[in-house]
N, C-alpha and C. Protein backbone atom coordinates (compact mmCIF):
# COMPACT_ATOMS: atom_id res chain seq x y z
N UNK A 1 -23.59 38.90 -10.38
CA UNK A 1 -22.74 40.03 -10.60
C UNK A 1 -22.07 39.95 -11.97
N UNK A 2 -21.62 38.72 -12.31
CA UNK A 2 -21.32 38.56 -13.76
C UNK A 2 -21.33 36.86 -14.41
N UNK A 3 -20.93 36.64 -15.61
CA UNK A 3 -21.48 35.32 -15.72
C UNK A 3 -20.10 34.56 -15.77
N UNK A 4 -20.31 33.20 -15.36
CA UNK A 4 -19.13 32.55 -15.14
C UNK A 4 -18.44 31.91 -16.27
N UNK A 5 -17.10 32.42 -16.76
CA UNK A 5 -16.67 32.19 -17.64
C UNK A 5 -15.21 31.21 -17.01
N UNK A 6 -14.53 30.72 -18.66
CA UNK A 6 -13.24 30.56 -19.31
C UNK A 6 -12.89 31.31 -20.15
N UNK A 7 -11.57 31.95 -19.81
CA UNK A 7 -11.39 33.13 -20.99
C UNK A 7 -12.14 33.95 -20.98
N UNK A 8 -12.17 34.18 -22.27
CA UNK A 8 -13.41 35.21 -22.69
C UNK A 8 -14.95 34.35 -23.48
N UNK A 9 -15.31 33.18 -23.18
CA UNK A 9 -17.03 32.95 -23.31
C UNK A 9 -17.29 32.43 -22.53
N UNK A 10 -18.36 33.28 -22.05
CA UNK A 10 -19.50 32.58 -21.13
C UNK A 10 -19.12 30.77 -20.71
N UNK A 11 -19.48 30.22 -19.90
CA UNK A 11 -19.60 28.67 -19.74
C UNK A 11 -21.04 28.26 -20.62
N UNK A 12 -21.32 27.12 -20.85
CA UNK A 12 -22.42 26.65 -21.20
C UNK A 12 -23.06 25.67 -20.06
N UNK A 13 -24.00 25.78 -20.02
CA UNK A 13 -25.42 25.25 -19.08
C UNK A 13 -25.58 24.17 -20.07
N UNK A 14 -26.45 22.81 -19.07
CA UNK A 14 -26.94 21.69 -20.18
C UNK A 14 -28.35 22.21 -20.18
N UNK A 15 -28.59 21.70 -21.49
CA UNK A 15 -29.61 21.54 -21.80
C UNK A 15 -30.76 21.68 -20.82
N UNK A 16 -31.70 22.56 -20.53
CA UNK A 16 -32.55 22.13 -19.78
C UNK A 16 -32.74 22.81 -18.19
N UNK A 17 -31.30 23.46 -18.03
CA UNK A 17 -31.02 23.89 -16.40
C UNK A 17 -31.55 25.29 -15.91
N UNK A 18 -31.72 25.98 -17.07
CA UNK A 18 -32.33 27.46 -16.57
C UNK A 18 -33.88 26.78 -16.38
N UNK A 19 -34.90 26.22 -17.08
CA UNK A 19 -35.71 25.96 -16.72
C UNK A 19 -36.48 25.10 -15.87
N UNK A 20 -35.67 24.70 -15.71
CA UNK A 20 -36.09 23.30 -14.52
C UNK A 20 -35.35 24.16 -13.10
N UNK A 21 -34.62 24.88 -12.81
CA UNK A 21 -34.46 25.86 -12.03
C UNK A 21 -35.07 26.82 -11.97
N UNK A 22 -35.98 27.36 -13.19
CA UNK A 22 -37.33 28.50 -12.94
C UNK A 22 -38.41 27.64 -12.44
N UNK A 23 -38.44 26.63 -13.00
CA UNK A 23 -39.73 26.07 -12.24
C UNK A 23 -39.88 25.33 -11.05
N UNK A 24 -38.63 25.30 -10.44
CA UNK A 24 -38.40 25.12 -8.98
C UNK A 24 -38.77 25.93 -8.28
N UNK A 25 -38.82 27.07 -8.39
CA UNK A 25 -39.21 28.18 -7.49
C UNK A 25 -38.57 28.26 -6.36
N UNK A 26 -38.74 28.87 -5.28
CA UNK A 26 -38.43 28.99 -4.01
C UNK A 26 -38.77 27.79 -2.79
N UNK A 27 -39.57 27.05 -3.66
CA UNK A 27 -39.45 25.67 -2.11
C UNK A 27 -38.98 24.31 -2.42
N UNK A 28 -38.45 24.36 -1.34
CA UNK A 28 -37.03 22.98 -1.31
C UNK A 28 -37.15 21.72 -1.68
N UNK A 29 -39.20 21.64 -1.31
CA UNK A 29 -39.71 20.77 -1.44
C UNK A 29 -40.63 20.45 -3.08
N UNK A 30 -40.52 21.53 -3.35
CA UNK A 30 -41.01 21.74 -4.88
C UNK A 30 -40.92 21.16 -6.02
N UNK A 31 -41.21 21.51 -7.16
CA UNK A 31 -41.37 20.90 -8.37
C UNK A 31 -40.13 20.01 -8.73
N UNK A 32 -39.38 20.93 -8.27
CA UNK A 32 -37.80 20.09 -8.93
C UNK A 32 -37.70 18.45 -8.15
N UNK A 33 -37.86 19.04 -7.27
CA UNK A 33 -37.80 17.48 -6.27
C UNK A 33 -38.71 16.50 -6.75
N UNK A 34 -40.42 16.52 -6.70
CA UNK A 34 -40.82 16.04 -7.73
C UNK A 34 -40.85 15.17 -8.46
N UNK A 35 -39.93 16.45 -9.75
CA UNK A 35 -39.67 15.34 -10.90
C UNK A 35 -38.64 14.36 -10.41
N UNK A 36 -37.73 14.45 -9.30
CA UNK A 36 -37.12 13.23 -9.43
C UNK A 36 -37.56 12.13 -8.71
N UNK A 37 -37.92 10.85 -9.51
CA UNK A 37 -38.31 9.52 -9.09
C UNK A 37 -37.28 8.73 -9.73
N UNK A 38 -37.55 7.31 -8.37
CA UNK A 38 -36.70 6.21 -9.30
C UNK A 38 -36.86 5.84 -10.51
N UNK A 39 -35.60 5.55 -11.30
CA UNK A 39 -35.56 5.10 -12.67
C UNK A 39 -35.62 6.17 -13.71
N UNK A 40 -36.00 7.42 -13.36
CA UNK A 40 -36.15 8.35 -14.13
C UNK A 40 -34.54 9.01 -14.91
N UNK A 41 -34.54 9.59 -16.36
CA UNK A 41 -32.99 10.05 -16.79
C UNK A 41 -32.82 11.11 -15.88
N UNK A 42 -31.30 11.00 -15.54
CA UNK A 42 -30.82 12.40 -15.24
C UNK A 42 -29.75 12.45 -15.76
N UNK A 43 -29.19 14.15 -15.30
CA UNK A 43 -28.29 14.76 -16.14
C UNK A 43 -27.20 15.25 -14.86
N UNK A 44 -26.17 15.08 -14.81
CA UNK A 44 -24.98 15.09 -13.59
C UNK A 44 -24.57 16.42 -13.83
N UNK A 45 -24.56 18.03 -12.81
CA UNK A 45 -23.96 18.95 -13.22
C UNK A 45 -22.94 19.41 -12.52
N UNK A 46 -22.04 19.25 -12.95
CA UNK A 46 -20.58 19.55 -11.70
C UNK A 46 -20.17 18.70 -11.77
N UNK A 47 -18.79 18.63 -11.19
CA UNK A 47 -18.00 18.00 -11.02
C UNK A 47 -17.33 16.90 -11.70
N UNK A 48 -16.73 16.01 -10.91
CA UNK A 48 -16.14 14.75 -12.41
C UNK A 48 -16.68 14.26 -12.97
N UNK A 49 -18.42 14.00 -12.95
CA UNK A 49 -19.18 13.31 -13.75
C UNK A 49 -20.44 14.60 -14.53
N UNK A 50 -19.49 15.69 -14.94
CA UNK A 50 -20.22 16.85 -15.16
C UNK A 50 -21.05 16.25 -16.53
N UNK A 51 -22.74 16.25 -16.68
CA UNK A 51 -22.55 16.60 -17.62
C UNK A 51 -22.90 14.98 -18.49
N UNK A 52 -22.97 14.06 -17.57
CA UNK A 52 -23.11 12.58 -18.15
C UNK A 52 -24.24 12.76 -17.60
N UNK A 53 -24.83 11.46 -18.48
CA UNK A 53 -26.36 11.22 -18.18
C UNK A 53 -26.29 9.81 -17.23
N UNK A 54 -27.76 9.31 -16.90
CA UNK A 54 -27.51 7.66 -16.27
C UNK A 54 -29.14 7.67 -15.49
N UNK A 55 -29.40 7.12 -14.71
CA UNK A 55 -30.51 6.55 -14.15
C UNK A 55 -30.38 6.79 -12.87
N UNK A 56 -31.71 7.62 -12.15
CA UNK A 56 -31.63 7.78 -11.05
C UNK A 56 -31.93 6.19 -10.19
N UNK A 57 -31.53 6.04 -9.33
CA UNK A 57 -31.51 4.58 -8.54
C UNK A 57 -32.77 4.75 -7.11
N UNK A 58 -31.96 5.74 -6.48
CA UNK A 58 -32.50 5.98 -5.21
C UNK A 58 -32.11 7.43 -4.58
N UNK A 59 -33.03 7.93 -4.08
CA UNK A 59 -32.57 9.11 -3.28
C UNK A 59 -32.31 8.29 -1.50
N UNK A 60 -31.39 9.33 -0.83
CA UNK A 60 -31.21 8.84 0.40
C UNK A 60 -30.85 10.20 1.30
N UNK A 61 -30.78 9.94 2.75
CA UNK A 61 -31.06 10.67 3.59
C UNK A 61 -29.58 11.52 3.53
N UNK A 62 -29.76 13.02 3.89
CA UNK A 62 -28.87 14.10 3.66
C UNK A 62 -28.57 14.61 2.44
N UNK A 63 -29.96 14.62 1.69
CA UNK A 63 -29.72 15.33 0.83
C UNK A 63 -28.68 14.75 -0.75
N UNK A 64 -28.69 13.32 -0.23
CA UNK A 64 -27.93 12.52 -1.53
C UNK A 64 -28.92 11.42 -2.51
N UNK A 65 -28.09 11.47 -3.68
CA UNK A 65 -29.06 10.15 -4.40
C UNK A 65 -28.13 9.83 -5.17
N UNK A 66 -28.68 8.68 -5.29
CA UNK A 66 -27.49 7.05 -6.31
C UNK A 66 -28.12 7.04 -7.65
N UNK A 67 -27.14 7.39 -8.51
CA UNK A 67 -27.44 7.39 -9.61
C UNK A 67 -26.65 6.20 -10.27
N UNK A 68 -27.30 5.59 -11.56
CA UNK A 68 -26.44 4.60 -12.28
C UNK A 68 -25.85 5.22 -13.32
N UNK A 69 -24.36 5.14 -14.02
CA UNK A 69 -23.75 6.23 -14.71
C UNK A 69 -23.07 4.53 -15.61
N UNK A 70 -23.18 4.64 -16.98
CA UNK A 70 -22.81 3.92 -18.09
C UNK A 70 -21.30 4.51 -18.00
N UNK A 71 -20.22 3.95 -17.57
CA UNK A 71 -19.27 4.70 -17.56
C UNK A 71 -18.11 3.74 -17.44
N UNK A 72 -16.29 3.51 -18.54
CA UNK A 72 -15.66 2.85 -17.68
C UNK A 72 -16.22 1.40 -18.49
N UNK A 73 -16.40 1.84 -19.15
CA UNK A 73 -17.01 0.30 -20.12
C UNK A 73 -17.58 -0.64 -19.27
N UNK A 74 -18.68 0.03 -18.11
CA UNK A 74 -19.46 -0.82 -17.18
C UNK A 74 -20.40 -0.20 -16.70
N UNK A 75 -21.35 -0.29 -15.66
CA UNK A 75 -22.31 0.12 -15.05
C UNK A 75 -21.59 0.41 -13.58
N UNK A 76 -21.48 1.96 -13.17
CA UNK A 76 -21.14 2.34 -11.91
C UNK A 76 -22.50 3.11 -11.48
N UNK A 77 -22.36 2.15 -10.02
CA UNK A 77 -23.52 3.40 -8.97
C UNK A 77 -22.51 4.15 -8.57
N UNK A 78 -23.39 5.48 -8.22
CA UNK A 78 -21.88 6.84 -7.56
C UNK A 78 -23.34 7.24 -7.11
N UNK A 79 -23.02 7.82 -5.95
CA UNK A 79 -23.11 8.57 -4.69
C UNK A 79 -23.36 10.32 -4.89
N UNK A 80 -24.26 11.00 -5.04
CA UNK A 80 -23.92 12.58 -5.61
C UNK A 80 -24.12 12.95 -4.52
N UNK A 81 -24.22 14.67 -4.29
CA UNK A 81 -25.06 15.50 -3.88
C UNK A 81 -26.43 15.54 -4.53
N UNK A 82 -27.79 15.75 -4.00
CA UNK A 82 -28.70 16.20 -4.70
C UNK A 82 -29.07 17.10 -6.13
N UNK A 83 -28.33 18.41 -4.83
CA UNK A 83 -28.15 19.43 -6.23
C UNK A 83 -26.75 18.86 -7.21
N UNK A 84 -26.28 18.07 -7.64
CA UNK A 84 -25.65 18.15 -8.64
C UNK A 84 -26.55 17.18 -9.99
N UNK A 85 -27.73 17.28 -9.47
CA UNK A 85 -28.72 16.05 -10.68
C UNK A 85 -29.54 16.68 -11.00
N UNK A 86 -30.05 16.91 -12.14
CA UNK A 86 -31.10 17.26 -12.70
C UNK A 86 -32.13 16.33 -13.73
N UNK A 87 -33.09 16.39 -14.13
CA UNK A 87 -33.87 15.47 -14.60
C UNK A 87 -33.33 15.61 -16.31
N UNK A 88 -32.97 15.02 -16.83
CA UNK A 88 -32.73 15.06 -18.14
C UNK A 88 -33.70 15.55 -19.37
């Protein structure tokens, strides 16, 4: 209905998210899923770790996966939602 802003500009998308969301298409099980394997970069969208990059670890049951995030002048595993990762 309209695009999600601050103020008056648009938000910005990372790098990469309109298309890796067109080429997901409509199944759950699809391309997007896929590309994600262990060890592979990803890109964190939302929330407190909006937007950082790190190493996928493991996916796990309900729809979550452990990513490794360079963060904190250390190496943290954190816990996401699925949809908040994208392949870098």
């Amino acid at each position: 209905m309209r695009l999600v802003s601050f103020g008056e500009h648009p938000t910005a998308l990372p790098r990469g998210f309109v298309e890796t969301l067109a080429s997901a298409g409509s199944d759950p099980g699809g391309p997007l899923e896929c590309q994600l394997t262990q060890g592979v970069p990803v890109r964190i969208m939302g929330g407190v770790f909006d937007d950082i990059t790190g190493t996928l670890l493991a996916k796990k049951p309900g729809e979550r996966v452990v990513v490794l995030l360079d963060i904190l002048s250390g190496r943290r595993r954190v816990t996401l939602p699925r949809r908040q990762v994208m392949q870098a």
